[in-house]
Protein backbone atom coordinates (compact mmCIF):
# COMPACT_ATOMS: atom_id res chain seq x y z
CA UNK A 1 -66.62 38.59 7.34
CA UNK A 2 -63.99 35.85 7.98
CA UNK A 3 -64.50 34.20 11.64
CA UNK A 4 -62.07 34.60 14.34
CA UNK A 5 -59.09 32.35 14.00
CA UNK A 6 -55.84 31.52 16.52
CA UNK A 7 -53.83 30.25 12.85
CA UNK A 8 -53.34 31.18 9.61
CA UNK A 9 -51.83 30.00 5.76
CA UNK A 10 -50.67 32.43 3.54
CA UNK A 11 -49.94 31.53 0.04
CA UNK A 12 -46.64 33.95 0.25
CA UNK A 13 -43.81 33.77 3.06
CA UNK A 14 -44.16 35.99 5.98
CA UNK A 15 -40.80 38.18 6.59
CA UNK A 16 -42.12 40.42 9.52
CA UNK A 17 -44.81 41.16 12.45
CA UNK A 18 -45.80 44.02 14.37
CA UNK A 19 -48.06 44.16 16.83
CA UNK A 20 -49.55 47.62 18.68
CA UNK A 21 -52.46 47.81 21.13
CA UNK A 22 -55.20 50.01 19.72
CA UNK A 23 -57.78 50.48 22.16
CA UNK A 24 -59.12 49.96 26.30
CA UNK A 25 -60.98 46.72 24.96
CA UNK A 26 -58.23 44.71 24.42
CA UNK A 27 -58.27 44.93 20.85
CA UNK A 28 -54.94 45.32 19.14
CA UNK A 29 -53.92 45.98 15.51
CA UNK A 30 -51.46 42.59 13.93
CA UNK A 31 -50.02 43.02 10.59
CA UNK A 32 -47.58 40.47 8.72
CA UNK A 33 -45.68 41.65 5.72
CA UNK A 34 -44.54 39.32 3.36
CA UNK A 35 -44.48 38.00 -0.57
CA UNK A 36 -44.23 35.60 -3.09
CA UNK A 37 -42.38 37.22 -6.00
CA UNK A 38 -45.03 38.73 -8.23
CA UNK A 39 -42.85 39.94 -10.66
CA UNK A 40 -42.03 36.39 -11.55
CA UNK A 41 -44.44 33.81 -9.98
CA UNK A 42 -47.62 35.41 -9.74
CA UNK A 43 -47.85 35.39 -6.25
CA UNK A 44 -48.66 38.25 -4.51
CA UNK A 45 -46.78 40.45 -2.08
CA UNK A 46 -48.72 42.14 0.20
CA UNK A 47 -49.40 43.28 3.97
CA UNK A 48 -52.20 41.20 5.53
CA UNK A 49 -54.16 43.29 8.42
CA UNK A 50 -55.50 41.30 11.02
CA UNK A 51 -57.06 42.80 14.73
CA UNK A 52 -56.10 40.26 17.43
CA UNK A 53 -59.14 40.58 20.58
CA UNK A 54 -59.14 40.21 24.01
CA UNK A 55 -59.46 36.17 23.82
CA UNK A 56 -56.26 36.16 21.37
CA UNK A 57 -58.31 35.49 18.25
CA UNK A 58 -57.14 36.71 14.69
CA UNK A 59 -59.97 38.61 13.03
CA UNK A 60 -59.11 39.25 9.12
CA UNK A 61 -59.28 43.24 8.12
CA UNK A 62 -57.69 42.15 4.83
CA UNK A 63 -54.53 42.52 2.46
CA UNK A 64 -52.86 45.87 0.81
CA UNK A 65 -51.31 44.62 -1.91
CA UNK A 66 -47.78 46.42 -2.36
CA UNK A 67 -47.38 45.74 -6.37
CA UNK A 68 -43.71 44.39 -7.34
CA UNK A 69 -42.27 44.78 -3.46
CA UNK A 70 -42.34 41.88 -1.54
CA UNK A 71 -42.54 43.78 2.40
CA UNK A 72 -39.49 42.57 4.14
CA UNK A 73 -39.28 44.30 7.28
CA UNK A 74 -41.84 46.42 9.29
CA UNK A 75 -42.27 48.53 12.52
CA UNK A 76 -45.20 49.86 14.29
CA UNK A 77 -46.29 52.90 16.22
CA UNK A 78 -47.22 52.21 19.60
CA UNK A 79 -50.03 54.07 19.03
CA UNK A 80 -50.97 51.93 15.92
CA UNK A 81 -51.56 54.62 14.04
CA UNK A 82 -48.36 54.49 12.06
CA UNK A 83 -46.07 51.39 10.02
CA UNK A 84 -42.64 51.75 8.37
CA UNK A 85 -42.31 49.14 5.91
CA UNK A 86 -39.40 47.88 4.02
CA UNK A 87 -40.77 47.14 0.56
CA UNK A 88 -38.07 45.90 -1.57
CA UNK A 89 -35.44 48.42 -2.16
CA UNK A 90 -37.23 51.69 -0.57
CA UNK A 91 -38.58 52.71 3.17
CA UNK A 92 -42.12 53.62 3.29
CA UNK A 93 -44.46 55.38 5.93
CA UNK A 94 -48.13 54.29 6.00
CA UNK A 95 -50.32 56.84 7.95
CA UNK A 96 -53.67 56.12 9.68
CA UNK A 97 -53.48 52.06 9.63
CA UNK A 98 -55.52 51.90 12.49
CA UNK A 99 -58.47 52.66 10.65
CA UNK A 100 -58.09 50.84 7.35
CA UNK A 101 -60.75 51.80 4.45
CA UNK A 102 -63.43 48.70 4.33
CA UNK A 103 -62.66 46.40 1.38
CA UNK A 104 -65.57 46.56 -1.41
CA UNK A 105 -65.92 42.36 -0.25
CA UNK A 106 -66.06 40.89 2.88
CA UNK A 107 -62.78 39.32 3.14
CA UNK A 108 -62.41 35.66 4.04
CA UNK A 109 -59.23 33.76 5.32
CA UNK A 110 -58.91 31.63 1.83
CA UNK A 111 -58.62 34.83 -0.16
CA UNK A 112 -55.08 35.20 1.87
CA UNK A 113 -54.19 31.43 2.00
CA UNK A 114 -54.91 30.99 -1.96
CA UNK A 115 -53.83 32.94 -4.56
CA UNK A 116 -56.67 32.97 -8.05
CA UNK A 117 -55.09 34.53 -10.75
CA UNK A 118 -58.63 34.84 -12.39
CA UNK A 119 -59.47 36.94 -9.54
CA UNK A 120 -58.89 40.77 -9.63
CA UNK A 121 -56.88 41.99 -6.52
CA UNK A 122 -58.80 43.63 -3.04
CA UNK A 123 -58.89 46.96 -2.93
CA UNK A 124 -56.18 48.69 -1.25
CA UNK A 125 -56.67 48.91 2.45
CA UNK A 126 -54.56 52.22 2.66
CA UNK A 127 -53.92 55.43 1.04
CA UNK A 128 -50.23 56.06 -0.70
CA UNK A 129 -47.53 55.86 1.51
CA UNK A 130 -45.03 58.31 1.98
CA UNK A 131 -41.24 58.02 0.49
CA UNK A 132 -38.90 57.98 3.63
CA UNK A 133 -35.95 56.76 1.67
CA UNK A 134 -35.67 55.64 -1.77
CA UNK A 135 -32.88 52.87 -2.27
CA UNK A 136 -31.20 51.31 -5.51
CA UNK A 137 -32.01 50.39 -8.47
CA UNK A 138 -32.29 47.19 -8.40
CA UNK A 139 -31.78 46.11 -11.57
CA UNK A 140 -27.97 45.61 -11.87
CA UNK A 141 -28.23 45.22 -15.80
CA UNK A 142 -30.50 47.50 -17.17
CA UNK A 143 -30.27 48.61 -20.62
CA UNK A 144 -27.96 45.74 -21.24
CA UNK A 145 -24.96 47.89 -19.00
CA UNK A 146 -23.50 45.57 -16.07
CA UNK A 147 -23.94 48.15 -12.59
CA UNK A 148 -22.07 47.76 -9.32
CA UNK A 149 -23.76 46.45 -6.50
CA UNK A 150 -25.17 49.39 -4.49
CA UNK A 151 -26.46 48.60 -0.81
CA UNK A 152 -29.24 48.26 -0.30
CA UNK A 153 -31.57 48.55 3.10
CA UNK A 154 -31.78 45.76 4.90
CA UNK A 155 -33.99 46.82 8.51
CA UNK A 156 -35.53 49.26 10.30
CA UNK A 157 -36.91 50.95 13.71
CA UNK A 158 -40.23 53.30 13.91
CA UNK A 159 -39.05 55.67 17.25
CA UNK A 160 -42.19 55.64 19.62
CA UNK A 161 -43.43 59.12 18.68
CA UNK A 162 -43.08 58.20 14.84
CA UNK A 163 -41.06 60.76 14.11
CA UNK A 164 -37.79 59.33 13.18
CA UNK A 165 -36.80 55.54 11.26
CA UNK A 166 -33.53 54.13 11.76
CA UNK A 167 -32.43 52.56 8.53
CA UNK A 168 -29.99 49.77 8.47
CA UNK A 169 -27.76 48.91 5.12
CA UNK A 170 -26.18 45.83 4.49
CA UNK A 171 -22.80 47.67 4.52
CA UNK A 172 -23.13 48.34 8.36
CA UNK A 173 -24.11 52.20 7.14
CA UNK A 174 -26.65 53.41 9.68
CA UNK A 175 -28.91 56.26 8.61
CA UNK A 176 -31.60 58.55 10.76
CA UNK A 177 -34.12 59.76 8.89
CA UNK A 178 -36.68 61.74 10.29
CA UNK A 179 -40.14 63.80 9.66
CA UNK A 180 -39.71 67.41 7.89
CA UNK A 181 -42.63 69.77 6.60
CA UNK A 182 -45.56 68.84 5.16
CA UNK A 183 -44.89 65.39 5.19
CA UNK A 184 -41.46 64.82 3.96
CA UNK A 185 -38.43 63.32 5.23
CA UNK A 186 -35.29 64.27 5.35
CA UNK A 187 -31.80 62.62 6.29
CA UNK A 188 -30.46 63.41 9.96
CA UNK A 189 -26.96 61.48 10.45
CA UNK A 190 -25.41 58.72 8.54
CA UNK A 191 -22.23 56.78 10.00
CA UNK A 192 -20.84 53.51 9.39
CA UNK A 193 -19.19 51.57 12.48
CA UNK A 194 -20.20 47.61 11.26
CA UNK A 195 -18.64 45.58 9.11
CA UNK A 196 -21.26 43.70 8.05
CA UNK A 197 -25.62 43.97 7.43
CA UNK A 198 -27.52 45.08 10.22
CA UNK A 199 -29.50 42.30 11.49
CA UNK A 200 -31.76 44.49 14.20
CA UNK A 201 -32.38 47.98 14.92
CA UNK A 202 -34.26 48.86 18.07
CA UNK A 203 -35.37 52.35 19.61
CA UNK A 204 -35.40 52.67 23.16
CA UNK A 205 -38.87 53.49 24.69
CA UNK A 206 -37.61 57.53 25.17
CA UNK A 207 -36.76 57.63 21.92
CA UNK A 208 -33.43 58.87 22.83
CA UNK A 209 -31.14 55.57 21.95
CA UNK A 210 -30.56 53.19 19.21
CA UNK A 211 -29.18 50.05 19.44
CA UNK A 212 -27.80 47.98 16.23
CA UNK A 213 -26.83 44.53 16.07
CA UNK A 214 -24.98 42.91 13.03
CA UNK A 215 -23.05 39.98 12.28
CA UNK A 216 -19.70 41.14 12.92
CA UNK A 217 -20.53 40.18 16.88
CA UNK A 218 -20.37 44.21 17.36
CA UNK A 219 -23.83 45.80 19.28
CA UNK A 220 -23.58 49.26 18.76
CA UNK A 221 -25.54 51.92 21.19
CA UNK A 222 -26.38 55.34 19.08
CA UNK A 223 -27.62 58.60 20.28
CA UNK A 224 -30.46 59.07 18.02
CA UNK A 225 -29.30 62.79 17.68
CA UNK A 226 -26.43 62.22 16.20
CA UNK A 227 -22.58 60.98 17.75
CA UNK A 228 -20.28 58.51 18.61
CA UNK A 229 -21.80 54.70 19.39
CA UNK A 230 -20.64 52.83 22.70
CA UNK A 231 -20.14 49.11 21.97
CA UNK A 232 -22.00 46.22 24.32
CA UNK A 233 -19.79 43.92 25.69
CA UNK A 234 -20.39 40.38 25.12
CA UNK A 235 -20.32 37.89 28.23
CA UNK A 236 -17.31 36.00 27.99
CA UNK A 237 -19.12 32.12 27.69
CA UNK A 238 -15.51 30.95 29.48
CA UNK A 239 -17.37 28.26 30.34
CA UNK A 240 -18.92 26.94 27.02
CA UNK A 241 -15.48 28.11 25.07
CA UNK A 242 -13.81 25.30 27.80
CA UNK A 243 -16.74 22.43 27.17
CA UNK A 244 -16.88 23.10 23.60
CA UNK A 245 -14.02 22.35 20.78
CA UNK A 246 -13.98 25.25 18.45
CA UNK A 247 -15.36 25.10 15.41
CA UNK A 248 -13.90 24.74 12.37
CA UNK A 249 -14.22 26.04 8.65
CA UNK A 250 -12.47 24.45 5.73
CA UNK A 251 -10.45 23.10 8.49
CA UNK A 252 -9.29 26.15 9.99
CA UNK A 253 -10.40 27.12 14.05
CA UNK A 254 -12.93 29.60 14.41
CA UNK A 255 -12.69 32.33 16.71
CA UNK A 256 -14.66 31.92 19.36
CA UNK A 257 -17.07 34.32 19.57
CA UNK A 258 -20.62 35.01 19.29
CA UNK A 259 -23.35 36.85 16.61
CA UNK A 260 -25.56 39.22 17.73
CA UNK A 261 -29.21 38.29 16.12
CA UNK A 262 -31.42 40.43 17.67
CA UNK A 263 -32.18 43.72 20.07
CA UNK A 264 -34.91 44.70 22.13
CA UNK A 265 -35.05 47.84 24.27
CA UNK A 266 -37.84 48.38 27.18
CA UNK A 267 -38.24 50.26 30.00
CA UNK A 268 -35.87 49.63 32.63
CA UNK A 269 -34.88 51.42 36.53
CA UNK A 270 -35.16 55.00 37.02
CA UNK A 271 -31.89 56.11 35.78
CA UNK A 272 -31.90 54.56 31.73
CA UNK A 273 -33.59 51.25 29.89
CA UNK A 274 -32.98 47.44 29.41
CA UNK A 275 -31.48 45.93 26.37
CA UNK A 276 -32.25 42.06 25.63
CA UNK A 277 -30.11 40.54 23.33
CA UNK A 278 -30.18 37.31 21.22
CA UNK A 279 -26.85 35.58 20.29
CA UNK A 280 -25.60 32.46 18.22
CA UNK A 281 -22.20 31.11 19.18
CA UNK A 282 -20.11 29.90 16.84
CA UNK A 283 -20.49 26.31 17.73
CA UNK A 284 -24.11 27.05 17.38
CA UNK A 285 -25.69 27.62 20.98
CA UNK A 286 -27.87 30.44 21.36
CA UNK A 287 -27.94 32.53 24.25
CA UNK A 288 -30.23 35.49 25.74
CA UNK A 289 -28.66 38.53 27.44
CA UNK A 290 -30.20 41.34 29.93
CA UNK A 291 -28.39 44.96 29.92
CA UNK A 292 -28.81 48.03 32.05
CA UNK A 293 -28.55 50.92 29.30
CA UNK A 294 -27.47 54.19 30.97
CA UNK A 295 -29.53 57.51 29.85
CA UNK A 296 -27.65 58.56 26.59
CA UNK A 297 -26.41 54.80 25.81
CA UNK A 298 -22.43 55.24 27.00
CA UNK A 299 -22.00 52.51 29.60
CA UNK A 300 -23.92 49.77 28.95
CA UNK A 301 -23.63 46.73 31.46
CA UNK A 302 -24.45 43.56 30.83
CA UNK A 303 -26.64 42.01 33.97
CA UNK A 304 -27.33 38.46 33.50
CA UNK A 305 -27.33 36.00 30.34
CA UNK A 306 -28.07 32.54 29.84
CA UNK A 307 -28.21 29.70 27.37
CA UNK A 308 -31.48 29.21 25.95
CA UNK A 309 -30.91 26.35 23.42
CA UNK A 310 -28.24 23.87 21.77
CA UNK A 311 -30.02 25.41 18.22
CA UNK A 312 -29.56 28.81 16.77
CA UNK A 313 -32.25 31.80 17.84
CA UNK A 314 -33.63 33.21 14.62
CA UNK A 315 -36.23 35.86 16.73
CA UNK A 316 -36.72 37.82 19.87
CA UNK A 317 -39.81 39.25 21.72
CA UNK A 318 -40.44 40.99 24.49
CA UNK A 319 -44.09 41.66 26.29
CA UNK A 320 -45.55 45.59 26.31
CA UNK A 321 -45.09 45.52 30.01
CA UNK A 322 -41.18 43.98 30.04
CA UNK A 323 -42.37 40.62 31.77
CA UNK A 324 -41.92 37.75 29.24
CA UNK A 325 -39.00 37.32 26.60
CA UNK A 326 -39.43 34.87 24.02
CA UNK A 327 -37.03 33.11 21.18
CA UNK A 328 -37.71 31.18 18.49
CA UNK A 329 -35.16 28.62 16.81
CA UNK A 330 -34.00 27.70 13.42
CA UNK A 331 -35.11 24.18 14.54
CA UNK A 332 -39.22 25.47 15.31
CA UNK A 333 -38.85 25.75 18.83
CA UNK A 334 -40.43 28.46 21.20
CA UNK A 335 -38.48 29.39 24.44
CA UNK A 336 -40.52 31.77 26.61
CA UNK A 337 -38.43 33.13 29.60
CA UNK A 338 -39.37 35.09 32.51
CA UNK A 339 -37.32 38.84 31.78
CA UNK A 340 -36.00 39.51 35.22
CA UNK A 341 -34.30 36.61 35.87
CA UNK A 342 -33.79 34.87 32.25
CA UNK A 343 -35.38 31.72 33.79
CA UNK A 344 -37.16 29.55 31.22
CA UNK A 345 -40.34 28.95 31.72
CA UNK A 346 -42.11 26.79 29.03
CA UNK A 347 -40.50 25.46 26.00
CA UNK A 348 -42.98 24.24 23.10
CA UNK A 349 -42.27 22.90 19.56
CA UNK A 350 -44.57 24.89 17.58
CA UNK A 351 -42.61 24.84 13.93
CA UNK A 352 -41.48 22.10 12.00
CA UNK A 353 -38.86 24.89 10.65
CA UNK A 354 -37.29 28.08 11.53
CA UNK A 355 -39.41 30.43 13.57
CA UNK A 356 -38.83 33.88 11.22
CA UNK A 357 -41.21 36.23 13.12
CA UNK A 358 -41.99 36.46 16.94
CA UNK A 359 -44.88 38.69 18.84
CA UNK A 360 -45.45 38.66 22.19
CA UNK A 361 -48.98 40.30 23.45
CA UNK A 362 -49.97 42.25 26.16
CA UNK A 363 -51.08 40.19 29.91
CA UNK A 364 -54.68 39.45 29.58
CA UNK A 365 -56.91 40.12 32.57
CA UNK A 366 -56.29 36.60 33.84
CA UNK A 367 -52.46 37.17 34.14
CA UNK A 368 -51.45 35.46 30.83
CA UNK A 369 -50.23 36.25 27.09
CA UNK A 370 -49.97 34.78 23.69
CA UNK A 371 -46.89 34.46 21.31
CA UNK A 372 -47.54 34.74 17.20
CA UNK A 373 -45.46 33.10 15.37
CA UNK A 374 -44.41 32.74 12.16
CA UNK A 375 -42.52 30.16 10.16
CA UNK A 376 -42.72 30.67 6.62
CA UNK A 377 -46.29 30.97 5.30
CA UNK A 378 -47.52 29.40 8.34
CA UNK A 379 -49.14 31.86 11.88
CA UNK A 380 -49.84 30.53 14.94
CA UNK A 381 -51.38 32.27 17.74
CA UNK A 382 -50.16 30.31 21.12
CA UNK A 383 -51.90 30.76 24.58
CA UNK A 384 -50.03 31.06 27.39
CA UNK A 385 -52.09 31.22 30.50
CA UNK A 386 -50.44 32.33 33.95
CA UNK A 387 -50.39 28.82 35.55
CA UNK A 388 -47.99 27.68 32.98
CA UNK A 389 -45.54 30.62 33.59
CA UNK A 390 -44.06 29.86 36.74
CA UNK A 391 -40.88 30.15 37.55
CA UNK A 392 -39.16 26.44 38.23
CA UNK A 393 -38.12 25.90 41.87
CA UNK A 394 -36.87 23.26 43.72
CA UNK A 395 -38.76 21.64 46.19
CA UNK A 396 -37.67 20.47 49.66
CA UNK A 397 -37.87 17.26 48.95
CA UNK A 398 -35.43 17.41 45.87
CA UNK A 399 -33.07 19.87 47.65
CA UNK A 400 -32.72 17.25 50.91
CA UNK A 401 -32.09 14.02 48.14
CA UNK A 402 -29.59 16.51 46.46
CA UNK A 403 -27.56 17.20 49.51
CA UNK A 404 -27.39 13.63 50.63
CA UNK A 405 -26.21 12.59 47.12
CA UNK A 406 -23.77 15.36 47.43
CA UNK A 407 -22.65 14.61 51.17
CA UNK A 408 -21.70 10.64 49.98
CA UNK A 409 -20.19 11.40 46.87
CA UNK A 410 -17.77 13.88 49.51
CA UNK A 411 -17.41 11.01 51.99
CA UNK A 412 -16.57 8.35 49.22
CA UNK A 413 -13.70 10.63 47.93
CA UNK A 414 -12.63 11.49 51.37
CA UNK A 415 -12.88 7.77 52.01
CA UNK A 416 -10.95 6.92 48.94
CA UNK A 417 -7.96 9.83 49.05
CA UNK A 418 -7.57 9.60 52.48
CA UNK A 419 -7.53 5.55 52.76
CA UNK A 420 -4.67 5.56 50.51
CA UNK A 421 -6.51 1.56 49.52
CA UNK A 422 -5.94 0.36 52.54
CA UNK A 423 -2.79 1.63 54.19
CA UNK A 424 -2.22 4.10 56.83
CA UNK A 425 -1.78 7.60 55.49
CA UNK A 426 1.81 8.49 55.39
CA UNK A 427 3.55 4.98 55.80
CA UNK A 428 4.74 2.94 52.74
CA UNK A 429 3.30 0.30 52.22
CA UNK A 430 4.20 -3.40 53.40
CA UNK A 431 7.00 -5.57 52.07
CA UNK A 432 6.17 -8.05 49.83
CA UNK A 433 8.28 -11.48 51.19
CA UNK A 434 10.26 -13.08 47.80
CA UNK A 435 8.75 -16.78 47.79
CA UNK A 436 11.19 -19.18 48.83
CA UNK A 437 13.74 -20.67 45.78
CA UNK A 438 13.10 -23.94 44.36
CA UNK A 439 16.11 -26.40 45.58
C-alpha cells in the first residue's frame, strides 16, 4: 500500500473536496473529485479516495474512475457514509463510501499522479450510483441539428441526514430533490429568484435551511420544504466605497457592490445557526462575513465582517466544531481566521495559483487542525498547531507608545490651530511699516 503522505499530484485538476469524520480514532474519510477530459485527452476523470489519520497524514484508498464525466462538484454525509457528486451534466448518489471495495492492486500514489495509457484502469472502488437528477444533453449538435443551450447544473448540497440535494443551475433555478421508495428520487420544489449561476449551496446543520449564493450579489435563505427565500443583506463597505475609486468597465463606473462566492452554515446560539459568507468587491477586495440565521431563515442579521485580503477569495471553510474559518485566494494565499471574532490569525502562501478547494479538519487532541488545499492538480495538507492560532493582541508596551504618539500628534495640532503662527488668537496681525521712499 502507498505510505502516508501530507501532499499529493494528480495528473487531472481537482474541482472539489469533502471531508467527513468516520470513526472515534481520528480517522476521517477525504475524497477529491476531479478530471482531465477523457473523452478527448486521455486523461482520466475520476474520484480519488484518500483516509486522512489522527497525525493529518493522507493514506491512498484509491480512484473510481467515473468514465466520460469529469466530477465537478461534491458533498458529503457527515456520517461518511454517503457523496453527491456532480459528474458532468447529471447528479449522482454514491452509497456506502465509507467502506470502499479493496482494489485487485495495492494502490500507490504514482498510479494517481501519472496517467499510463498502456495500463488498464483500477477497479471501481464503488458500486453504481444512483440517478438523483439527470441534466442535458450535452451535445448541442448532435445528428448534425444545432440545439439551444439548456442549463445545466452547476452545484450542490448533501442535507446532513442525506435525504435531500439541493441542486443549483446556472440560470439561478434552484431545485430540491429528495429520497423516494426504494431508492429513487424525486423532485420536491423548484423556484428561480437569481439572475445568474449559483456559485454555493449550503444546508444548515438541522437540515431545515438553505442558503444560495450567486453572482448577482443576491444570498438567498430557502426553507428546504418549500417557500418564499429571505435575502442577506450585504454590509454596506461605506468605508472602502469612500477609499476606493470605482471601478470601471469599457470605461463605464461600476456599481459598487459586492459578489457573493461562497456559504457556510454551522451551528450557532440556541434560537437558529450561523452563516459565513465569502465576498469579492468589485474593486477586487475580498471580505468574510458572520450572520445570525433565525430558525426558518426569515431575518437574517449580519454580525460582524471584515476584510480578509486586497485579492479575490476563490474558497471558504469552516472547522466541524465552528472554531476556525479559512479562505483561499486567486493569488495562492491561505487566510485562517478565528470564527467568533473574524480575527486573522495566520496567513501562509501555500499556492503559486488560485486556491480552488478548501478543507478544514477537526481539532486534534493537542488543540490544533489542518487545512487541505487544492490548487489545480496540486494537495497540500497544512498543520496548524494551537500555538500558532492565537488571537493578535496588543501588548502594554505598544498600547503606552501608541497613546503618546497619539497625545503629541493632538498637542502639535492644538499647538498649531490655536497659535494662529505666532499671533495671539483673535487679534490681526501686526502692521507691516512701508520702507521709507528713496529721495
Amino acid at each position: 500500500a502507498a505510505p502516508p503522505s501530507s501532499s499529493m499530484t494528480s495528473s487531472f485538476s481537482l474541482f472539489d473536496a469533502a471531508l467527513a469524520r468516520r470513526g472515534a480514532d481520528g480517522e476521517s474519510l477525504l475524497v477529491f473529485g476531479g478530471g482531465g477530459g477523457a473523452s478527448k485527452t486521455g486523461v482520466p476523470n475520476a474520484l480519488v479516495v484518500t483516509r486522512l489519520d489522527a497525525s493529518w497524514q493522507m493514506q491512498l484508498v484509491g480512484e473510481h474512475r467515473t468514465g466520460l464525466a469529469p466530477v465537478q462538484s461534491l458533498a458529503l454525509s457527515p456520517t461518511a457514509d454517503r457523496l453527491a457528486c456532480l459528474q458532468g451534466p447529471d447528479v449522482l448518489l454514491y452509497s456506502g463510501v465509507d467502506a470502499p471495495a479493496p482494489p485487485a492492486e495495492p494502490p500507490t500514489w504514482e498510479s494517481v499522479a501519472t496517467v499510463d495509457k498502456k495500463r488498464p484502469p483500477p477497479p471501481p472502488l464503488y458500486a453504481s450510483p444512483a440517478m438523483v437528477l439527470r441534466g442535458p444533453d450535452p451535445d448541442p449538435e448532435a445528428d448534425g441539428i444545432r440545439k439551444p443551450r439548456l442549463p445545466e447544473v452547476y452545484s450542490l448540497a448533501l442535507s446532513p441526514d442525506g435525504t435531500r440535494i439541493a441542486v443549483g443551475i446556472d440560470d439561478g433555478s434552484l431545485v430540491m430533490m429528495e429520497a423516494a421508495a426504494q431508492g429513487e428520487w424525486r423532485q420536491r420544489w423548484k423556484e428561480k429568484r437569481h439572475a445568474r449561476d449559483l456559485k454555493s449551496l449550503a444546508f444548515s446543520p438541522d437540515g431545515a435551511v438553505v442558503a444560495s449564493a450567486a453572482d448577482d450579489a443576491l444570498c438567498l435563505l430557502w426553507p428546504a420544504e418549500g417557500g418564499e427565500p429571505s435575502e442577506v443583506a450585504q454590509p454596506a463597505f461605506r468605508w472602502h466605497n469612500f477609499v476606493t475609486p470605482a471601478p470601471k468597465r469599457r470605461g463605464k463606473p461600476l456599481p459598487k457592490t459586492a459578489a457573493w462566492r461562497c456559504v457556510l452554515m454551522a451551528e450557532g446560539s440556541s434560537s437558529g445557526a450561523s452563516l459565513f459568507g465569502a465576498l469579492n468587491h468589485a474593486a477586487g477586495v475580498g471580505h468574510v462575513l458572520r450572520a445570525a440565521v433565525p430558525r426558518g431563515g426569515s431575518g437574517a442579521r449580519v454580525e460582524r465582517w471584515a476584510k480578509v485580503t486586497p485579492n479575490r477569495l476563490t474558497a471558504l471553510a469552516l472547522s466541524a466544531d465552528g472554531a476556525l474559518l479559512a479562505a483561499g485566494t486567486n493569488e495562492g494565499e491561505l487566510h485562517v481566521l478565528q470564527a467568533s471574532s473574524l480575527a486573522r490569525l495566520v496567513r501562509l502562501q501555500e499556492h503559486p495559483m488560485y486556491v480552488a478547494v478548501l478543507v478544514l479538519t477537526e481539532r486534534d487532541a493537542a488543540g490544533g487542525y489542518a487545512a487541505i488545499s487544492c490548487s489545480t492538480n496540486e494537495v497540500k495538507v497544512t498543520r496548524l498547531p494551537k500555538e500558532r492560532l492565537v488571537p493578535p493582541t496588543l501588548s502594554a508596551d505598544r498600547l503606552l507608545l501608541l497613546l503618546a504618539l497619539l497625545a503629541a500628534l493632538v498637542a502639535a495640532a492644538f499647538a498649531h490651530f490655536a497659535g494662529g503662527g505666532g499671533e495671539a488668537p483673535g487679534e490681526p496681525p501686526a502692521a507691516v511699516e512701508a520702507p521709507p521712499a528713496a529721495p
